[in-house]
Each structure stands twice: as structure tokens, then as C-alpha cells.
PDB file of N, CA and C in Angstrom:
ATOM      1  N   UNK A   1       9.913  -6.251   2.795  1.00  0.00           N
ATOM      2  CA  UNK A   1      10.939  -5.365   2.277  1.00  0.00           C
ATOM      3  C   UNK A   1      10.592  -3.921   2.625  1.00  0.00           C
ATOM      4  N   UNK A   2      11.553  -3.441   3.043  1.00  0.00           N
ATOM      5  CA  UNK A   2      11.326  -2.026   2.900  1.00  0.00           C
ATOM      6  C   UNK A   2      11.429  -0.755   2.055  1.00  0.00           C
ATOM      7  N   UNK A   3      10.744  -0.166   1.844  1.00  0.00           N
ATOM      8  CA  UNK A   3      10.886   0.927   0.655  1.00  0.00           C
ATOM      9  C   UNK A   3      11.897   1.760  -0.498  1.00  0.00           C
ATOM     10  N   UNK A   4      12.715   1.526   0.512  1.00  0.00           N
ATOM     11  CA  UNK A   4      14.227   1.948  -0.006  1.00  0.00           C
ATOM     12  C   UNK A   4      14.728   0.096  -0.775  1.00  0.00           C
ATOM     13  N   UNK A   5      14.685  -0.638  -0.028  1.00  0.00           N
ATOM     14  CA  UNK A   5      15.055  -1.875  -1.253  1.00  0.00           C
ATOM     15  C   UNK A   5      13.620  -1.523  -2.320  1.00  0.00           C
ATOM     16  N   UNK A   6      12.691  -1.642  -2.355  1.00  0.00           N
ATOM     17  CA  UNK A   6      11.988  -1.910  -3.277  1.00  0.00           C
ATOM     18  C   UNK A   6      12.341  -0.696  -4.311  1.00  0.00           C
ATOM     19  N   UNK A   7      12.566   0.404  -3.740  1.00  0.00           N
ATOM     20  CA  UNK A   7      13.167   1.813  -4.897  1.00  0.00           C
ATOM     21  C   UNK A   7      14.361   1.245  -5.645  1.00  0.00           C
ATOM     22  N   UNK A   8      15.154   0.368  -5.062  1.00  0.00           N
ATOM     23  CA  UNK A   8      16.553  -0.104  -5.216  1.00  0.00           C
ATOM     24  C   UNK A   8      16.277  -1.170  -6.632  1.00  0.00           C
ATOM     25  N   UNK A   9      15.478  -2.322  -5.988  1.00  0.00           N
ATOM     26  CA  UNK A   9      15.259  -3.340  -7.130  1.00  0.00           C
ATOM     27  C   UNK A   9      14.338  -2.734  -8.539  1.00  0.00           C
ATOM     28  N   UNK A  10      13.853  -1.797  -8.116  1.00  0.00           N
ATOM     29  CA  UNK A  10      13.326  -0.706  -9.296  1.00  0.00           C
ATOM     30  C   UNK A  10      14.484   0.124 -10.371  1.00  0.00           C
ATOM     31  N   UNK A  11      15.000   0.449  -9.552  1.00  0.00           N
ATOM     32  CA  UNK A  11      16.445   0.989 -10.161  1.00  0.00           C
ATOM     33  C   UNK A  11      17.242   0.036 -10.948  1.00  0.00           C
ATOM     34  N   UNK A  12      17.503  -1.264 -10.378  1.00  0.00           N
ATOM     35  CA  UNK A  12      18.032  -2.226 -11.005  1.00  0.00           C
ATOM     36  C   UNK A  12      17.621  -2.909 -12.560  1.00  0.00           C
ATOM     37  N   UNK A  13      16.189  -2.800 -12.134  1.00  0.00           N
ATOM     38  CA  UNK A  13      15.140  -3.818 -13.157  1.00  0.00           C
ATOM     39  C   UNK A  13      15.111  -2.426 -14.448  1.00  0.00           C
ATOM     40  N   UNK A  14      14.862  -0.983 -14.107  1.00  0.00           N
ATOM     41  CA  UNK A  14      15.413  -0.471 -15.270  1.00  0.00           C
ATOM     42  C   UNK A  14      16.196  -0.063 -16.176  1.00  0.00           C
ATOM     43  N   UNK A  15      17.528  -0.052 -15.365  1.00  0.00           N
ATOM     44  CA  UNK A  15      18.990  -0.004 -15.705  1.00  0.00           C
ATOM     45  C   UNK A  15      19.343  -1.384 -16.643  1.00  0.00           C
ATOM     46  N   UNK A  16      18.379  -2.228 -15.962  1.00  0.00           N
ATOM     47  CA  UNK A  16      18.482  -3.331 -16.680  1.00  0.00           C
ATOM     48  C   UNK A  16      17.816  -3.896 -18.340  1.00  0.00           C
ATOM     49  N   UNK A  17      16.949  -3.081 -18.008  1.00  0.00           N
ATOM     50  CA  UNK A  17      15.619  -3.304 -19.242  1.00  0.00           C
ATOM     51  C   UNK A  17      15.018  -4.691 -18.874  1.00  0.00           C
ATOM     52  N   UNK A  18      15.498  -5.189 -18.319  1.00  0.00           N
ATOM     53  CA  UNK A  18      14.727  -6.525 -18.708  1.00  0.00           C
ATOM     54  C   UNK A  18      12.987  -6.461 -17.851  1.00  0.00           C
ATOM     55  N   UNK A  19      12.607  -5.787 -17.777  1.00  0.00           N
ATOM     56  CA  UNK A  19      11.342  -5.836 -17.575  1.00  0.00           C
ATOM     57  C   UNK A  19      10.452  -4.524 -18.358  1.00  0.00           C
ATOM     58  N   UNK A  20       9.384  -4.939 -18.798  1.00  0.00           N
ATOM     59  CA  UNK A  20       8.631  -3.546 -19.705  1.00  0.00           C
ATOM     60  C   UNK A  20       8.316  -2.892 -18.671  1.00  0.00           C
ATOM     61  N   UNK A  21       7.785  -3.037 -17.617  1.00  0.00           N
ATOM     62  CA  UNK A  21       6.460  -2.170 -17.108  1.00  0.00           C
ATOM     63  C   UNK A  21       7.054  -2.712 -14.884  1.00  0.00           C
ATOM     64  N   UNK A  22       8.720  -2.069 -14.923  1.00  0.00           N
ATOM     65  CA  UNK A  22       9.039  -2.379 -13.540  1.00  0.00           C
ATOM     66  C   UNK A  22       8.321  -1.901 -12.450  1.00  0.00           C
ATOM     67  N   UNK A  23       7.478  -0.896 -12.679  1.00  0.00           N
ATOM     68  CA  UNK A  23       6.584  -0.536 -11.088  1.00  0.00           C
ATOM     69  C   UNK A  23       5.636  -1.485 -11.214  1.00  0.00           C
ATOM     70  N   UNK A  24       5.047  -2.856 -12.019  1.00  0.00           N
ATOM     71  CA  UNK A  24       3.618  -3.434 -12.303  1.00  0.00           C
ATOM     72  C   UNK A  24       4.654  -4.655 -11.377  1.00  0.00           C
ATOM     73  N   UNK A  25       6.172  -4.773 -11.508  1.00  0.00           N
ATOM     74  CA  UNK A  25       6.764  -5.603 -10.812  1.00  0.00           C
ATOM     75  C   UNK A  25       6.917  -5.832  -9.259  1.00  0.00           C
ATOM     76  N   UNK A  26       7.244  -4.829  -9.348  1.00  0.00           N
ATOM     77  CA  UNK A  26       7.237  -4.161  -7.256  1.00  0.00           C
ATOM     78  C   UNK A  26       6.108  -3.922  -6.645  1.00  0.00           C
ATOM     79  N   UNK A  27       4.869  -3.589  -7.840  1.00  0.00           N
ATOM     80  CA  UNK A  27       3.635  -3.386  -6.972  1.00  0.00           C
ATOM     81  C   UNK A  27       3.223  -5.038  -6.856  1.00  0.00           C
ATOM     82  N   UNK A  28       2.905  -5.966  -7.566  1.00  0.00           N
ATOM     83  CA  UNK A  28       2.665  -7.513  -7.600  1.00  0.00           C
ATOM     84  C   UNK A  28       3.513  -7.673  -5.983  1.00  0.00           C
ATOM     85  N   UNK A  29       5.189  -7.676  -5.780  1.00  0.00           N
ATOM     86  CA  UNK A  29       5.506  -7.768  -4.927  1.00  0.00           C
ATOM     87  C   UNK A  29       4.792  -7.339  -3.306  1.00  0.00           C
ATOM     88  N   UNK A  30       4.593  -6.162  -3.222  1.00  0.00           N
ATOM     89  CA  UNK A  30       3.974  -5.417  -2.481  1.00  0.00           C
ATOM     90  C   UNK A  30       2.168  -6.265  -2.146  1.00  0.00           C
ATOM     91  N   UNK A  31       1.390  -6.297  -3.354  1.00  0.00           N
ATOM     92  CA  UNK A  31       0.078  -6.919  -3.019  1.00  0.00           C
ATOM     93  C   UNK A  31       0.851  -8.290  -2.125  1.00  0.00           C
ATOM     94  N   UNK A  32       1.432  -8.935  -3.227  1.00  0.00           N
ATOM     95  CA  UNK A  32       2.158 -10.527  -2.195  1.00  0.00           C
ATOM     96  C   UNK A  32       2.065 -10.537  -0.474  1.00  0.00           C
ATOM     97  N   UNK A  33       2.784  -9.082  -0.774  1.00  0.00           N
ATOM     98  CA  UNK A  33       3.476  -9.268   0.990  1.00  0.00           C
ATOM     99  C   UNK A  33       2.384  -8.874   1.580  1.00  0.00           C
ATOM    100  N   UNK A  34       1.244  -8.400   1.480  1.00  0.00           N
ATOM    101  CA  UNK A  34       0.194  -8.202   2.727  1.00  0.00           C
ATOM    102  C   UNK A  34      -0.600  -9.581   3.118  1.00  0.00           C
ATOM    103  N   UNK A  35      -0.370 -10.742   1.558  1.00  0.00           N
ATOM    104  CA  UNK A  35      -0.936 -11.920   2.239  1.00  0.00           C
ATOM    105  C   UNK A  35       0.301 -12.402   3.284  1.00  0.00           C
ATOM    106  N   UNK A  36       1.533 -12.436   3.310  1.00  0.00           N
ATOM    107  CA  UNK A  36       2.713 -12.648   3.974  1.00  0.00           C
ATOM    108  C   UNK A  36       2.766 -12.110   5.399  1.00  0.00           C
ATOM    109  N   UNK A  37       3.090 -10.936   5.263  1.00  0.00           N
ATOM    110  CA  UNK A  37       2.332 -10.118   6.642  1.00  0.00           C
ATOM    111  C   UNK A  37       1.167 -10.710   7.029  1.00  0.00           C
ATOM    112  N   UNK A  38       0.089 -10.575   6.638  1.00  0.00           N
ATOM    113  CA  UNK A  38      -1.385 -11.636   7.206  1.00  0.00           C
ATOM    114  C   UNK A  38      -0.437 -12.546   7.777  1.00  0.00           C
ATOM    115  N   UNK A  39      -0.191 -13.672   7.459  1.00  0.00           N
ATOM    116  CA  UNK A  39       0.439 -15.044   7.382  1.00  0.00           C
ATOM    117  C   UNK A  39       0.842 -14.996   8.880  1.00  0.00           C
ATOM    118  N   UNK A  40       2.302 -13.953   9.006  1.00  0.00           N
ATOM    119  CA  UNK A  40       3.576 -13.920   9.400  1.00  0.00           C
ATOM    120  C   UNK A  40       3.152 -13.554  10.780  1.00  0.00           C
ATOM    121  N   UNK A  41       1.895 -12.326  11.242  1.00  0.00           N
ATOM    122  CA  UNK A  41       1.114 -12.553  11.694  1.00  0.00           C
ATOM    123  C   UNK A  41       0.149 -12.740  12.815  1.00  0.00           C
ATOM    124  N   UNK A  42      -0.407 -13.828  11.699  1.00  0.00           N
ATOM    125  CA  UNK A  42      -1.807 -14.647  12.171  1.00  0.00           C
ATOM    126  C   UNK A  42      -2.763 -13.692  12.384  1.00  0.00           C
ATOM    127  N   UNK A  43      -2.770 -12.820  11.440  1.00  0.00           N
ATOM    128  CA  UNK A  43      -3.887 -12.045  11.914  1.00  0.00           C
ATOM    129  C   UNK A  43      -5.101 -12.349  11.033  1.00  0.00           C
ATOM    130  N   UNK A  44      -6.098 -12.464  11.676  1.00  0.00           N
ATOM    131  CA  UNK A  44      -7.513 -12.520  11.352  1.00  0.00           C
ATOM    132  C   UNK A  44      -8.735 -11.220  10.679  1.00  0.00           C
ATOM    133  N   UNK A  45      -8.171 -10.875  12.238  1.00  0.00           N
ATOM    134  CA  UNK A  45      -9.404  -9.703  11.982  1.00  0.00           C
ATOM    135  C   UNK A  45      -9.510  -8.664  11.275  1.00  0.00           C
ATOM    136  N   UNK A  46     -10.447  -7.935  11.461  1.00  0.00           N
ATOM    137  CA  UNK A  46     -10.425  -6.595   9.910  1.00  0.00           C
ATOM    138  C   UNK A  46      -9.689  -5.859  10.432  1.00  0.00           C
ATOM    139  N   UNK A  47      -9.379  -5.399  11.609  1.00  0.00           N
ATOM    140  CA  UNK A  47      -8.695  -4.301  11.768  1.00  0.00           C
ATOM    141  C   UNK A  47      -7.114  -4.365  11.893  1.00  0.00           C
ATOM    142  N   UNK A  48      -6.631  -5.757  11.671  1.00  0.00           N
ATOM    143  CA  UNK A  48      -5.238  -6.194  11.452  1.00  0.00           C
ATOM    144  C   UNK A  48      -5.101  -6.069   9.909  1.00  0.00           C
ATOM    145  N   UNK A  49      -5.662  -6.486   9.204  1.00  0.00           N
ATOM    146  CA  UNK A  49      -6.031  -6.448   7.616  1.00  0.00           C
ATOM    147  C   UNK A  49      -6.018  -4.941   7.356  1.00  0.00           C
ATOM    148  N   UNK A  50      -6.784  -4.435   7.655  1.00  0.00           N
ATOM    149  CA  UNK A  50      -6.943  -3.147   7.601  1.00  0.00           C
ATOM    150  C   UNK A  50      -5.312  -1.814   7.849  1.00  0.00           C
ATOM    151  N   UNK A  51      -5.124  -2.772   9.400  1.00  0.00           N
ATOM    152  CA  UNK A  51      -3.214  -1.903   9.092  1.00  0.00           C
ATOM    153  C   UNK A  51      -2.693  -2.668   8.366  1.00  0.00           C
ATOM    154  N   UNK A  52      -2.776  -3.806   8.527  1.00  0.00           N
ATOM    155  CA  UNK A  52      -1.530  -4.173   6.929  1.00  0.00           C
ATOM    156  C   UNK A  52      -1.554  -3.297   5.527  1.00  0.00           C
ATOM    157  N   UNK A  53      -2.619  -3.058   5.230  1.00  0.00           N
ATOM    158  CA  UNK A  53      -3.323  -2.322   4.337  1.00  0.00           C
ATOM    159  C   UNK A  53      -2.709  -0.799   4.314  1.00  0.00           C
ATOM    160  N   UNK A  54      -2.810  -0.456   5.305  1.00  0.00           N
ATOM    161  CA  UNK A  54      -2.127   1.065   5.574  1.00  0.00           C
ATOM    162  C   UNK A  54      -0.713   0.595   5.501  1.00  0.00           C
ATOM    163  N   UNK A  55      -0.509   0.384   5.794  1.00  0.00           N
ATOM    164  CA  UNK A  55       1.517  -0.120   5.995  1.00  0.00           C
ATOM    165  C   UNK A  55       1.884  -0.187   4.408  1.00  0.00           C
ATOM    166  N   UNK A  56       1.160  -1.027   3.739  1.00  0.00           N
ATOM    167  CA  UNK A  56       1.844  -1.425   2.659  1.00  0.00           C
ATOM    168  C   UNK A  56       1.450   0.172   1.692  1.00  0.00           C
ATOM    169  N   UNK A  57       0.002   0.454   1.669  1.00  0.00           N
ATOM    170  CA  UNK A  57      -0.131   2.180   1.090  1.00  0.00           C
ATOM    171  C   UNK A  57       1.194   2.789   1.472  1.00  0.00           C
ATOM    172  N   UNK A  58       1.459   3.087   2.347  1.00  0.00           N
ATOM    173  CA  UNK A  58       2.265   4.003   2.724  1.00  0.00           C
ATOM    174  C   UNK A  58       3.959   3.915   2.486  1.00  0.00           C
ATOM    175  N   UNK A  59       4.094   2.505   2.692  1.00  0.00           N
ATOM    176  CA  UNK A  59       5.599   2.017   1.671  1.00  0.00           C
ATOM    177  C   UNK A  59       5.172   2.196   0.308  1.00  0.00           C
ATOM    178  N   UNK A  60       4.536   2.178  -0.340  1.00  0.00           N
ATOM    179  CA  UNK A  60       3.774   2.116  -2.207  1.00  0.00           C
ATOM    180  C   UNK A  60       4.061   4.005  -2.028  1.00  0.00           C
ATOM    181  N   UNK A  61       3.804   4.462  -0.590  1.00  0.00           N
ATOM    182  CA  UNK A  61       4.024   6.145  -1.179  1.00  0.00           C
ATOM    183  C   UNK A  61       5.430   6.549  -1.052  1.00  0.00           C
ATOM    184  N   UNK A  62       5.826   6.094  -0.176  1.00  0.00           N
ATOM    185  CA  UNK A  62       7.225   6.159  -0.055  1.00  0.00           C
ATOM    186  C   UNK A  62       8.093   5.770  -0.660  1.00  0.00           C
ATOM    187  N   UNK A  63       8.147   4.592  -1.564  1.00  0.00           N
ATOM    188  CA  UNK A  63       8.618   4.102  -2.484  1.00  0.00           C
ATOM    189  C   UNK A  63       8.669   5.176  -4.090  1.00  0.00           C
ATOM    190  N   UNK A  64       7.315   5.580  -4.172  1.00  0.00           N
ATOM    191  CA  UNK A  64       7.054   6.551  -5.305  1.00  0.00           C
ATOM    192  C   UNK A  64       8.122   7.552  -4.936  1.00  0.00           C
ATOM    193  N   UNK A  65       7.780   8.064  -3.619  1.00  0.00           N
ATOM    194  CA  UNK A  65       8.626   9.753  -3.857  1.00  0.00           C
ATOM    195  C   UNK A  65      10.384   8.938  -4.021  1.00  0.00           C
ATOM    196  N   UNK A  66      10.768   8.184  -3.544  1.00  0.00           N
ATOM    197  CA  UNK A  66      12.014   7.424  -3.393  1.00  0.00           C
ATOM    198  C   UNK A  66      12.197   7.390  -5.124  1.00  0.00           C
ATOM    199  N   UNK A  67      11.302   7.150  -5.936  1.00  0.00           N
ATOM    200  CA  UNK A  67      12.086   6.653  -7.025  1.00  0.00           C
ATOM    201  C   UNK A  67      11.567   7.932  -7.955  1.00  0.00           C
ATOM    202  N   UNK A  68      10.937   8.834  -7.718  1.00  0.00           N
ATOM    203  CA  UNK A  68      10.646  10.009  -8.137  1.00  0.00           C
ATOM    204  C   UNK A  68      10.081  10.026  -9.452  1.00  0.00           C
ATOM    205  N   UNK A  69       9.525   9.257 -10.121  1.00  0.00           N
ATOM    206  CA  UNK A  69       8.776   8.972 -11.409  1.00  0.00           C
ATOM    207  C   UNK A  69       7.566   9.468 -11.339  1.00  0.00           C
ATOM    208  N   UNK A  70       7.253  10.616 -12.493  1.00  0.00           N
ATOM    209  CA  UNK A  70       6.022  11.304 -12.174  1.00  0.00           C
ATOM    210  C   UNK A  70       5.103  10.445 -12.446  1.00  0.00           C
ATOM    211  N   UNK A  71       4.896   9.427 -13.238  1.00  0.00           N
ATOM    212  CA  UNK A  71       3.862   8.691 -13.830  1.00  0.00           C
ATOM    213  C   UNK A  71       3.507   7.521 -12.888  1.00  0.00           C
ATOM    214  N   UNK A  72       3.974   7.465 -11.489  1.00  0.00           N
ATOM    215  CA  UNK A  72       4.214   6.463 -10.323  1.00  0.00           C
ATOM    216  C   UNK A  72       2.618   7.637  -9.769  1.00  0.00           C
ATOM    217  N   UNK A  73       1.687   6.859  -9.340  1.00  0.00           N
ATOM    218  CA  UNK A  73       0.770   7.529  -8.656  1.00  0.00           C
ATOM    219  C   UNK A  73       0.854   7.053  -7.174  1.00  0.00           C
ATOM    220  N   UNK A  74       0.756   8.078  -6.442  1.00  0.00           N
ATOM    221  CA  UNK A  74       0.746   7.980  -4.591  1.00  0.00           C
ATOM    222  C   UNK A  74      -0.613   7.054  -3.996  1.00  0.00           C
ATOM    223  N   UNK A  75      -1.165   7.302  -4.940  1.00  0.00           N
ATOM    224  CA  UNK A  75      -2.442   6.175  -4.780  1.00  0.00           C
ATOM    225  C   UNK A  75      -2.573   4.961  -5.740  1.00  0.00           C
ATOM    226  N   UNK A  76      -1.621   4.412  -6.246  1.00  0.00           N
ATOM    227  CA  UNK A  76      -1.841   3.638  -6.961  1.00  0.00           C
ATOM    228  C   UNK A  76      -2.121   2.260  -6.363  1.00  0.00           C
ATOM    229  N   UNK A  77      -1.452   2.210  -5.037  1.00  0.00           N
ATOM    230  CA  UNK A  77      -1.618   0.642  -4.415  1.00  0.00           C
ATOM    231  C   UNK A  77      -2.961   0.742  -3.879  1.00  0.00           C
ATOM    232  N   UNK A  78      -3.706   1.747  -3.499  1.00  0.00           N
ATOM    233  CA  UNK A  78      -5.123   1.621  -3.152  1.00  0.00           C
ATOM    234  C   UNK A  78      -6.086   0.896  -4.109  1.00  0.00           C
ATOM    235  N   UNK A  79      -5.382   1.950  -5.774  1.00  0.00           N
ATOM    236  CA  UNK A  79      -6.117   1.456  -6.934  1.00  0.00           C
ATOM    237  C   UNK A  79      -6.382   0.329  -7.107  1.00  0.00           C
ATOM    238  N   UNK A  80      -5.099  -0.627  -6.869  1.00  0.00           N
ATOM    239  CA  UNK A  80      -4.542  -2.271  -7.764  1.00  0.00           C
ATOM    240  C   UNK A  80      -5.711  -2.587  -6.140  1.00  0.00           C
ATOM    241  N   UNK A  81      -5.426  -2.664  -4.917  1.00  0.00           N
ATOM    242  CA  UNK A  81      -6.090  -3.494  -3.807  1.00  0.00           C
ATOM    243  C   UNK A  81      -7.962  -3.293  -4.511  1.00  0.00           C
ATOM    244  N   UNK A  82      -8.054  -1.973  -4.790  1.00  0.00           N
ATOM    245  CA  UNK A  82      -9.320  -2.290  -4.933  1.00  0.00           C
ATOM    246  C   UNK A  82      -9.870  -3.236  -6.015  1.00  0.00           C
ATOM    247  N   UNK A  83      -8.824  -3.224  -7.391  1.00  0.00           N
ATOM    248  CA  UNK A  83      -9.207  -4.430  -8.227  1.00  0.00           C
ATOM    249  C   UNK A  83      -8.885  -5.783  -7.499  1.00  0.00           C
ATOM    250  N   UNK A  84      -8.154  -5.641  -7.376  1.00  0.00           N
ATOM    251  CA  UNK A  84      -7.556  -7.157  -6.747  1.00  0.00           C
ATOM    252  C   UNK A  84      -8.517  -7.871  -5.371  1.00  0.00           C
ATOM    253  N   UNK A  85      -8.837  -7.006  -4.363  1.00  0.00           N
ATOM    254  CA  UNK A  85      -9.174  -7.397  -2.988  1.00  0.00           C
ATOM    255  C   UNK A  85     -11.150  -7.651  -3.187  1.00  0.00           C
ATOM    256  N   UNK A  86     -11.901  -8.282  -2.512  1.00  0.00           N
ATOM    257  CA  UNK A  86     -13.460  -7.845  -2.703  1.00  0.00           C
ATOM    258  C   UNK A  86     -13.810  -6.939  -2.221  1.00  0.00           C
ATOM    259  N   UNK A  87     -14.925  -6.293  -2.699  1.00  0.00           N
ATOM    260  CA  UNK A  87     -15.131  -4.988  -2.532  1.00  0.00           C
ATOM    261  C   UNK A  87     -15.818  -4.626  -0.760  1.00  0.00           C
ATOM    262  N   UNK A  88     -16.382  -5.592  -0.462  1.00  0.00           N
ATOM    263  CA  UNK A  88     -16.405  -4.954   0.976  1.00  0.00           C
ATOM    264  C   UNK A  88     -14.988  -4.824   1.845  1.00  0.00           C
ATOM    265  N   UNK A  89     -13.590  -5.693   1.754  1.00  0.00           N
ATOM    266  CA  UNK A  89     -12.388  -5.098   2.480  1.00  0.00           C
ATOM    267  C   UNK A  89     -11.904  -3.639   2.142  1.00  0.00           C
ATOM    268  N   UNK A  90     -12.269  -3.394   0.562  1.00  0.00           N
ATOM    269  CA  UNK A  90     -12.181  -1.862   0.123  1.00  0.00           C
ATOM    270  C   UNK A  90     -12.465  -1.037   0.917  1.00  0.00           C
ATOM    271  N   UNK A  91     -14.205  -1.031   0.994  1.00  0.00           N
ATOM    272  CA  UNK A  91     -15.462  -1.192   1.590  1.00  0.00           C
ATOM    273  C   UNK A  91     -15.100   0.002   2.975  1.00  0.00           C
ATOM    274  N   UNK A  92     -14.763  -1.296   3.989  1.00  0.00           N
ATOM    275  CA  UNK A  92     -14.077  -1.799   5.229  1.00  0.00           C
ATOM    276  C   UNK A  92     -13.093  -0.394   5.695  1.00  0.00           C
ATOM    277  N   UNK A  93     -11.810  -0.573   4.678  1.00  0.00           N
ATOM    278  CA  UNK A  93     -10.835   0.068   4.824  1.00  0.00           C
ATOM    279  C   UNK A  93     -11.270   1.520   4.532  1.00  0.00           C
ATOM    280  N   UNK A  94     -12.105   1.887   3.744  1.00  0.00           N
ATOM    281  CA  UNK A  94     -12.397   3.522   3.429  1.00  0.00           C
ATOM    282  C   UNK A  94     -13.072   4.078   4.695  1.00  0.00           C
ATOM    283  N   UNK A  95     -14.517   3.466   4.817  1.00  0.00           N
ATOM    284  CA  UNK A  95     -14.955   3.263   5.924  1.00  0.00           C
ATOM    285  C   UNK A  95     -14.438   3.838   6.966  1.00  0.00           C
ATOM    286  N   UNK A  96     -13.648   2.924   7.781  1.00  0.00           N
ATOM    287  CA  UNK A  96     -12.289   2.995   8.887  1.00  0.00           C
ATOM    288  C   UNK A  96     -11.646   4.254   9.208  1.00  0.00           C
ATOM    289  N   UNK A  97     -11.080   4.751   7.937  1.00  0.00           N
ATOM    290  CA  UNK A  97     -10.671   5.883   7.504  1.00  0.00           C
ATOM    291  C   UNK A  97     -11.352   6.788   8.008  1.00  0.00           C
ATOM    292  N   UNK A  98     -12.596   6.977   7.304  1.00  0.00           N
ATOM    293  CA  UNK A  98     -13.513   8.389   7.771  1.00  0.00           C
ATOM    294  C   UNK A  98     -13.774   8.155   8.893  1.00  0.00           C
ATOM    295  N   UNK A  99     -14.256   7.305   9.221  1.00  0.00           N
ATOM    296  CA  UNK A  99     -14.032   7.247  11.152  1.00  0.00           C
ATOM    297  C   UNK A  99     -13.021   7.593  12.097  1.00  0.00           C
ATOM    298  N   UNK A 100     -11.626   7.498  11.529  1.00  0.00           N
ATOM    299  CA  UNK A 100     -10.683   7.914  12.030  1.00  0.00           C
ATOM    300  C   UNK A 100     -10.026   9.542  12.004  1.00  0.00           C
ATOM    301  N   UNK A 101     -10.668   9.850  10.733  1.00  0.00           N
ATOM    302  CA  UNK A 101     -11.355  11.378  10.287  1.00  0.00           C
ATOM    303  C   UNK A 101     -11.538  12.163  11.455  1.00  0.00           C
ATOM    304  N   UNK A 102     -12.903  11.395  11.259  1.00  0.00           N
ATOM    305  CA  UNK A 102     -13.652  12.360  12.549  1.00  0.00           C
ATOM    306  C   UNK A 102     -13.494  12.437  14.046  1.00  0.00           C
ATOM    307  N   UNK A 103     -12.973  10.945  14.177  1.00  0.00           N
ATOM    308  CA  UNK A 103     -12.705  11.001  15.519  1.00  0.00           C
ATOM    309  C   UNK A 103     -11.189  12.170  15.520  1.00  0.00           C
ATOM    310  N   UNK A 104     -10.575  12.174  14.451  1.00  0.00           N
ATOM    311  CA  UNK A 104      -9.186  13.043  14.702  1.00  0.00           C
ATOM    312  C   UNK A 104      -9.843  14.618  14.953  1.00  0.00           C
ATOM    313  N   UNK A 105     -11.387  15.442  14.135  1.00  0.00           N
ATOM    314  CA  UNK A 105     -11.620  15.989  13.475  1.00  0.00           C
ATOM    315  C   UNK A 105     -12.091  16.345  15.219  1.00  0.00           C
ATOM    316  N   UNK A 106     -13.080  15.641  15.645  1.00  0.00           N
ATOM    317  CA  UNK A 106     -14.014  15.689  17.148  1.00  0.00           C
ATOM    318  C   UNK A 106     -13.125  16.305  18.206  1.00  0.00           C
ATOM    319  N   UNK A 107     -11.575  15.466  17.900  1.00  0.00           N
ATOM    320  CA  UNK A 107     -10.314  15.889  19.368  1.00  0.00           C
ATOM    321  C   UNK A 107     -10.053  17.479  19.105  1.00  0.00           C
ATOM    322  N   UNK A 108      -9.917  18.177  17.803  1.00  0.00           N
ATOM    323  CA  UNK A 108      -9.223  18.853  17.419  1.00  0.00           C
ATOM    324  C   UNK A 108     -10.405  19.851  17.815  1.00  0.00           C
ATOM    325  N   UNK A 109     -11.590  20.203  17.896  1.00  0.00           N
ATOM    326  CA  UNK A 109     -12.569  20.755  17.862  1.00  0.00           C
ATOM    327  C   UNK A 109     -13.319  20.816  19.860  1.00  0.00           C
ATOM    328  N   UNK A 110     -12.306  19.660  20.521  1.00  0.00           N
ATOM    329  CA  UNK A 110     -12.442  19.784  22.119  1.00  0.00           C
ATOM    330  C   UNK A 110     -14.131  19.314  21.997  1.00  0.00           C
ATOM    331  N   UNK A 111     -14.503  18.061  21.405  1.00  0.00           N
ATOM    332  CA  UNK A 111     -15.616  17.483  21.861  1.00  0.00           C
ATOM    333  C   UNK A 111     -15.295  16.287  22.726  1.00  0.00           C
TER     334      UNK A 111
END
């Protein structure tokens, strides 16, 4: 799904009431779909895991500013992956990151 439906079924589910706690709904959704994506696929390796990982962060941020709720944190899908996922894919993915840091940090600096 993309960000704008998931802002959408958010909108719905509170207009609706029938759910207490609708962002704990869309984020569950969201963890789902990176095993789905994995799946859909076939990816194995860490560094496929690893963009799925970014993809879905970045719809979880886009989704926030989309539904504009201050109490929606821009990092919150990092939060839930790190309870949810074992701690070396955390690990893995932070990791990755600062490497990608520096290598951005090295171009910008003409090394």
C-alpha cells in the first residue's frame, strides 16, 4: 500500500471510532508488509532487507506528515522494528546507514 491509502484507512478507522489506538493499526500493517515485500521479492540478503526497511521508514514518514497528528512520531517505525526485529538486523541497518554517511560525507569533501 501506499502512503496516501494508509493516511486514508487512518482517516476512516477514526471517523469511525471503531478502533482505540488507529496508528498501532497501520503500523502492524506496515511491519506485515516488509515480510510481504521480502516474500514478493525473494529477497534474501541483508542489503535487500535492509531497503525494504528504508522503504517502509519512509512511507511510516510520509504517512505521518499525510495525516498530520503531532503525537505520530517520524521515527516511530524504526522504534516498533527495533522491538519487533533481532537486534543484530537493527544492528545491520544503523550500521549501513553510517556507512552511507560517510561515504555521502567523503564525495562531498572531493576524497
Amino acid at each position: 500500500m501506499k502512503a496516501k491509502e494508509y493516511a486514508a484507512q487512518y482517516s476512516e478507522l477514526v471517523s469511525e471510532g471503531s478502533d482505540e489506538y488507529p496508528a498501532s493499526t497501520i503500523m502492524k500493517q506496515m511491519v506485515r508488509e516488509v515480510g510481504l515485500l521480502q516474500e514478493a521479492r525473494s529477497s534474501q540478503s541483508n542489503s535487500a532487507m535492509i531497503s525494504i526497511l528504508q522503504e517502509q521508514e519512509r512511507k511510516w514518514q510520509l504517512f505521518c506528515r499525510i495525516v498530520g497528528e503531532k503525537s505520530l512520531r517520524l521515527d516511530g517505525f524504526r522504534e516498533v522494528i527495533k522491538s519487533c526485529f533481532p537486534s543484530y538486523v537493527v544492528q545491520f541497518w544503523e550500521s549501513y546507514e553510517r556507512s552511507m554517511q560517510q561515504r555521502q560525507t567523503q564525495r562531498r569533501i572531493g576524497r
